[in-house]
Protein backbone atom coordinates (compact mmCIF):
# COMPACT_ATOMS: atom_id res chain seq x y z
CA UNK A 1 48.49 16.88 3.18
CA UNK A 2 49.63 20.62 2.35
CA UNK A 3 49.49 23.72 3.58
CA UNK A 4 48.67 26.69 1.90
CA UNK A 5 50.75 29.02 -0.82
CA UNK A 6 50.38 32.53 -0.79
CA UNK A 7 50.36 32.95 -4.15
CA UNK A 8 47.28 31.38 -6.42
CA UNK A 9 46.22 31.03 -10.44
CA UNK A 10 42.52 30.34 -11.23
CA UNK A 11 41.88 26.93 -12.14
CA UNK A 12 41.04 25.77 -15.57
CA UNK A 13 39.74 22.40 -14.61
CA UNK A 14 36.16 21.35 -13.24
CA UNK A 15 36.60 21.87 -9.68
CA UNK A 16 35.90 19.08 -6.85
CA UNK A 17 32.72 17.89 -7.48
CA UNK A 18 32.31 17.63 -3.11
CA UNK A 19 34.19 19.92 -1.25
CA UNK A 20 33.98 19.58 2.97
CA UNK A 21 35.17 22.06 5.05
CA UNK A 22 36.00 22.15 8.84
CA UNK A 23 35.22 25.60 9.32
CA UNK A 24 38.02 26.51 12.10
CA UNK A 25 39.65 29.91 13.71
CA UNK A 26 36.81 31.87 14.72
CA UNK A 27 37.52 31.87 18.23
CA UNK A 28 41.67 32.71 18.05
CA UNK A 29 40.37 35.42 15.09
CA UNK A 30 38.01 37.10 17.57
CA UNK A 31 41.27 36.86 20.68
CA UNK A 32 43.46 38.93 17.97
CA UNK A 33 41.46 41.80 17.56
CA UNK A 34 40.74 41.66 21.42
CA UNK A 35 37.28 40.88 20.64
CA UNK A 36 34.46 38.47 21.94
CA UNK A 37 34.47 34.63 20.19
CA UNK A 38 30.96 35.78 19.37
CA UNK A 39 32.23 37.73 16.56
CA UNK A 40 34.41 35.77 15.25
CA UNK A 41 31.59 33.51 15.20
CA UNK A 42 28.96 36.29 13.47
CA UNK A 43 32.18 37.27 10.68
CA UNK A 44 32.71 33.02 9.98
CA UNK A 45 29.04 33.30 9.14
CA UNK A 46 29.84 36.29 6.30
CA UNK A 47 32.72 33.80 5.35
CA UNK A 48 30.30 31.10 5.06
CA UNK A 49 28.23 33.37 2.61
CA UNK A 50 30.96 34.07 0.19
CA UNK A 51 32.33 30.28 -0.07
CA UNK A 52 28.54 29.03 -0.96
CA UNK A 53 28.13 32.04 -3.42
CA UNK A 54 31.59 30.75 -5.09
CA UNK A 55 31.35 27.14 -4.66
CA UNK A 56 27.68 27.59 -6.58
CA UNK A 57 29.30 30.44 -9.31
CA UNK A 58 32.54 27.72 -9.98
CA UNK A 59 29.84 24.31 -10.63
CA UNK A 60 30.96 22.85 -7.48
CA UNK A 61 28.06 19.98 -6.93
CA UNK A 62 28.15 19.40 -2.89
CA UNK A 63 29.59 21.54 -0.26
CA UNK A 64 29.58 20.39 3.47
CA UNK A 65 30.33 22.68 6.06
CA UNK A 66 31.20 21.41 9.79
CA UNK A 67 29.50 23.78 11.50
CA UNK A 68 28.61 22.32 15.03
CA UNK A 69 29.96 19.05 16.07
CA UNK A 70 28.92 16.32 18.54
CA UNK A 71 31.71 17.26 20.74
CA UNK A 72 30.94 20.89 21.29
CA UNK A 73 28.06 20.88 23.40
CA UNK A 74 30.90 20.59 25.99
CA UNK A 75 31.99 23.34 25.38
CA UNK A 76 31.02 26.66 28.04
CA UNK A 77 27.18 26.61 28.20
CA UNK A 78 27.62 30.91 27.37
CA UNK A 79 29.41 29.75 23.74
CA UNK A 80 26.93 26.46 22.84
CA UNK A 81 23.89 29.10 23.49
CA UNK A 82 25.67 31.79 21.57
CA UNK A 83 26.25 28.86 18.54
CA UNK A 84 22.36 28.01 18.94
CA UNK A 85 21.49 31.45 18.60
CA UNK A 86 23.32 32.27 16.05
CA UNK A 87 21.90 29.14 14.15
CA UNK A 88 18.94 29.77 14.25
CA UNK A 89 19.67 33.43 13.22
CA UNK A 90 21.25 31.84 10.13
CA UNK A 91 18.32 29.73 8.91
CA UNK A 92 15.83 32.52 9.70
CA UNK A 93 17.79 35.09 7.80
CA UNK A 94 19.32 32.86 5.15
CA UNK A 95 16.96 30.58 3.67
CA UNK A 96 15.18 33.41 1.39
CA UNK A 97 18.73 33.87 -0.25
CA UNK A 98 19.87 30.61 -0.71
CA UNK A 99 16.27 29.50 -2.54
CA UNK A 100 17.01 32.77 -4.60
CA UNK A 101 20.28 31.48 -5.99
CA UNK A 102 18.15 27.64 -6.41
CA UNK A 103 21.25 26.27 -3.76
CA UNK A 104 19.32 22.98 -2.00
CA UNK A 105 20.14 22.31 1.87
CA UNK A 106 20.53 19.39 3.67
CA UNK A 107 21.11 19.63 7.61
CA UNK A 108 22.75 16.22 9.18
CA UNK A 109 23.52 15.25 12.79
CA UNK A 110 21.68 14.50 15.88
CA UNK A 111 19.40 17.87 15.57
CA UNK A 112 17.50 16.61 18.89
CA UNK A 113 19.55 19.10 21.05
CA UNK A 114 18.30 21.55 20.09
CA UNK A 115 16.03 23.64 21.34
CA UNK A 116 11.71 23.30 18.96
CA UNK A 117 12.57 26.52 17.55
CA UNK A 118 15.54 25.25 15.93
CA UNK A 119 14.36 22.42 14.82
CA UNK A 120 11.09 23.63 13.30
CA UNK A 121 12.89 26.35 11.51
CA UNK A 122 15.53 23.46 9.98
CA UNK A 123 12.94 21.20 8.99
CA UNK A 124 10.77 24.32 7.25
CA UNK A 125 14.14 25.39 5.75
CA UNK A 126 15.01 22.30 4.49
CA UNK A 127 11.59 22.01 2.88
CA UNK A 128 11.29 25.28 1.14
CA UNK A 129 14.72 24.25 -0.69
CA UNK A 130 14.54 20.76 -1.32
CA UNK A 131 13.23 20.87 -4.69
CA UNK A 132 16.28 23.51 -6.09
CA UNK A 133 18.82 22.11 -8.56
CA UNK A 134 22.09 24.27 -8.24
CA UNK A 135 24.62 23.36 -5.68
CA UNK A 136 23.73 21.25 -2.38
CA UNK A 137 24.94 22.80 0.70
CA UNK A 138 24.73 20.29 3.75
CA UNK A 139 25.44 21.44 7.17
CA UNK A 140 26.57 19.35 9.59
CA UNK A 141 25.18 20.53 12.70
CA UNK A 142 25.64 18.25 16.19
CA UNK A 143 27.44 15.63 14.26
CA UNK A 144 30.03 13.32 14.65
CA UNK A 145 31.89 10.89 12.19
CA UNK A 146 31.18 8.02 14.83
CA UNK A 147 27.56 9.20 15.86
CA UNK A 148 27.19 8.51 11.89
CA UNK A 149 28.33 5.62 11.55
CA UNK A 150 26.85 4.13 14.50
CA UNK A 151 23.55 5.63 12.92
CA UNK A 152 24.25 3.69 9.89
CA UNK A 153 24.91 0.97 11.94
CA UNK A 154 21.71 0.91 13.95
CA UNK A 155 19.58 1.26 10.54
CA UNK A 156 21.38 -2.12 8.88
CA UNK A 157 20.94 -3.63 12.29
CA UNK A 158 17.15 -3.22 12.11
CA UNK A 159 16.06 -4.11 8.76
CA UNK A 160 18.42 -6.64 9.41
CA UNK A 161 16.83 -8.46 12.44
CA UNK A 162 13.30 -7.56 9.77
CA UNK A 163 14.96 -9.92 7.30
CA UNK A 164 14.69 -7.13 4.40
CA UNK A 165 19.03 -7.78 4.78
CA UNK A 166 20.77 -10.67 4.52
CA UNK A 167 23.14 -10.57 6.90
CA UNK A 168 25.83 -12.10 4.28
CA UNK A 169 25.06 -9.13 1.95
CA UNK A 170 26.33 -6.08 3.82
CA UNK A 171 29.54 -4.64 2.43
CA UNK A 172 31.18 -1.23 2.14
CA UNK A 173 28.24 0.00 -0.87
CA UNK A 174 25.53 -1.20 1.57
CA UNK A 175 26.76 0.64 4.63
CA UNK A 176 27.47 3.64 2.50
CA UNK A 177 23.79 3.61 1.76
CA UNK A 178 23.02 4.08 4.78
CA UNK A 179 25.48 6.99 5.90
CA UNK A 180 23.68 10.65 6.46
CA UNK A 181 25.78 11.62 3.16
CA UNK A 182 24.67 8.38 1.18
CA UNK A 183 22.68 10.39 -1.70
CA UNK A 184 25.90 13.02 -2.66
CA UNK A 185 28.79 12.09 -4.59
CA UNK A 186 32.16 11.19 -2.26
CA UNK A 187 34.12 13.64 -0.54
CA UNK A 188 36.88 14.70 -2.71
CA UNK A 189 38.03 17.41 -1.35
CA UNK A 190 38.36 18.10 2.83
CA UNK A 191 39.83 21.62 3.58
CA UNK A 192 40.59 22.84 7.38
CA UNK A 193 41.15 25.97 8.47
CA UNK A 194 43.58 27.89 10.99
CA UNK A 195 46.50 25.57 11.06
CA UNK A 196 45.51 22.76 12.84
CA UNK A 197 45.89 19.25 11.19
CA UNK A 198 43.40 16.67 12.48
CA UNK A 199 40.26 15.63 11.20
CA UNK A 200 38.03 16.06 14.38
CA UNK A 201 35.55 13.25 13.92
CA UNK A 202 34.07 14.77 10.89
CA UNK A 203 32.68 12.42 8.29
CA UNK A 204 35.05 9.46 9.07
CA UNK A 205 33.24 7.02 6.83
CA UNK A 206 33.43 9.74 3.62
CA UNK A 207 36.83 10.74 3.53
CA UNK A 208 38.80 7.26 3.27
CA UNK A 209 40.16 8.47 -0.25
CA UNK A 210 39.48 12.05 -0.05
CA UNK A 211 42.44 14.65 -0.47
CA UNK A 212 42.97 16.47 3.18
CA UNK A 213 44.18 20.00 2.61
CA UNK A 214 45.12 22.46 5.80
CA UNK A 215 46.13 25.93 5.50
CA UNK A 216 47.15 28.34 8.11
CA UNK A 217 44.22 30.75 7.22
CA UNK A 218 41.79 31.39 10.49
CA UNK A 219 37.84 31.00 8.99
CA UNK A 220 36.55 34.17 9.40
CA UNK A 221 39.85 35.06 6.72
CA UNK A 222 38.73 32.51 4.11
CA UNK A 223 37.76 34.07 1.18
CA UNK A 224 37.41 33.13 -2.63
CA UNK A 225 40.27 33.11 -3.59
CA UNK A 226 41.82 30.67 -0.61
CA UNK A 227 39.62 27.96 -1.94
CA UNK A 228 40.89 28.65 -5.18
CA UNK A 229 44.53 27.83 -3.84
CA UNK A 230 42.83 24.74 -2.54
CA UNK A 231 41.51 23.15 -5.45
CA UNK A 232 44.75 24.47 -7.33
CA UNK A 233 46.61 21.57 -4.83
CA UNK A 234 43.54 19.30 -5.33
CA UNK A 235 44.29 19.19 -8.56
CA UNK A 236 47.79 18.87 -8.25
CA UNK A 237 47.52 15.79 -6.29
CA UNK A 238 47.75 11.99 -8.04
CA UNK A 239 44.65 10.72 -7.19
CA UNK A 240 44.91 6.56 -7.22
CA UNK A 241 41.95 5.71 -4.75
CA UNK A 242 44.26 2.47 -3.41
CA UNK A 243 46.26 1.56 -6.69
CA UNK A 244 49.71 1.53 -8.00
CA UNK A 245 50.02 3.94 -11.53
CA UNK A 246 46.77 2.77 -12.73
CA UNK A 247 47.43 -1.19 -11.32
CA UNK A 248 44.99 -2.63 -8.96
């Protein structure tokens, strides 16, 4: 784990080829400036737009972005119908620009809070881009690491009990299969913003040998160049995935 550096070089290697982010700060970044969490929220969205555009420009393959989890529907009903709004502002006014630059989205989590609107807009937005080939960009929106994998669960549990799986067969590639990130490559790479340093039941299951990174920078701050200084450390890290100098 790292924080980090203030100073940064461009990187010469391929970058991570998934990158997840736990997009954090927007509230304390909005308190600051002795302004309303709402626009922190509405300037995290610009930040969103200038990670995807680099993350796409540097060959990154799949970037997830925690941007509503399971746990924040408790948060003050004002704020979760601020977040919806703003959501759904997002896919109406973003989904032109992201099937201009042939980026493919993928929206996971329980989507059933939300309100028809929503969820018609998501599914048409997901549909419009599903056949681009440039980066994937997956939102997680009203998802938890647990609500996955009890998802996952529920899914081997039932073809189970249909006899299309042998009990006897299910092992760690089986339930992976099943997991609402089963068709990207692994998490390599999990960044979190504004200094805090816990992973906040996002994508348990993907990040059991992915390399956690934490800096100090509040989202609505993140820019280009901080995600260069992460995958600077990324790449800085020795990466065994369980073993000893190359020994199982």
């Amino acid at each position: 784990m790292s924080s980090a550096n203030n100073t940064s070089t461009n990187s010469v290697k391929a970058p991570p080829k998934h990158i997840a982010i736990i997009m954090d700060g927007n509230g304390r970044w909005a308190k600051s400036r002795n302004l309303p969490r709402s626009s922190g929220h509405q300037k995290g969205v610009k930040s969103v737009r200038t990670i995807v555009k680099h993350c796409a420009k540097i060959g990154v393959n799949t970037l997830t972005l925690f941007a509503f989890s399971s746990e924040n529907i408790n948060r003050p009903s004002e704020e979760v119908g601020l977040l919806f709004k703003l959501f759904l502002t997002v896919l109406r006014n973003e989904t032109k620009k992201l099937k201009d630059n042939n980026i493919k989205l993928d929206i996971i989590g329980d989507l059933s809070v939300f309100t028809p609107e929503i969820q018609d807009h998501a599914e048409n937005a997901q549909q419009q881009l599903q056949n681009n080939t440039g980066l994937n960009l997956v939102i997680a929106a009203n998802y938890g690491g647990q609500w996955d994998i009890a998802e996952a669960a529920k899914k081997i549990a039932v073809k189970a009990a249909k006899g299309e799986i042998n009990p006897e067969s299910i092992d760690n590639k089986v339930f992976s299969a099943h997991t609402a990130l089963a068709q990207y490559p692994r998490v390599d790479l999990l960044i979190r913003t504004s200094g805090e340093v816990r992973i906040s039941n996002f994508l348990l299951w993907d990040i059991a040998y992915s390399e956690l990174y934490f800096c100090e920078t509040l989202w609505p701050d993140f820019d280009a160049n901080e995600l260069d200084i992460a995958i600077n450390n990324f790449h800085s890290r020795d990466r065994r995935f369980g073993e000893r100098n190359g020994e199982k």
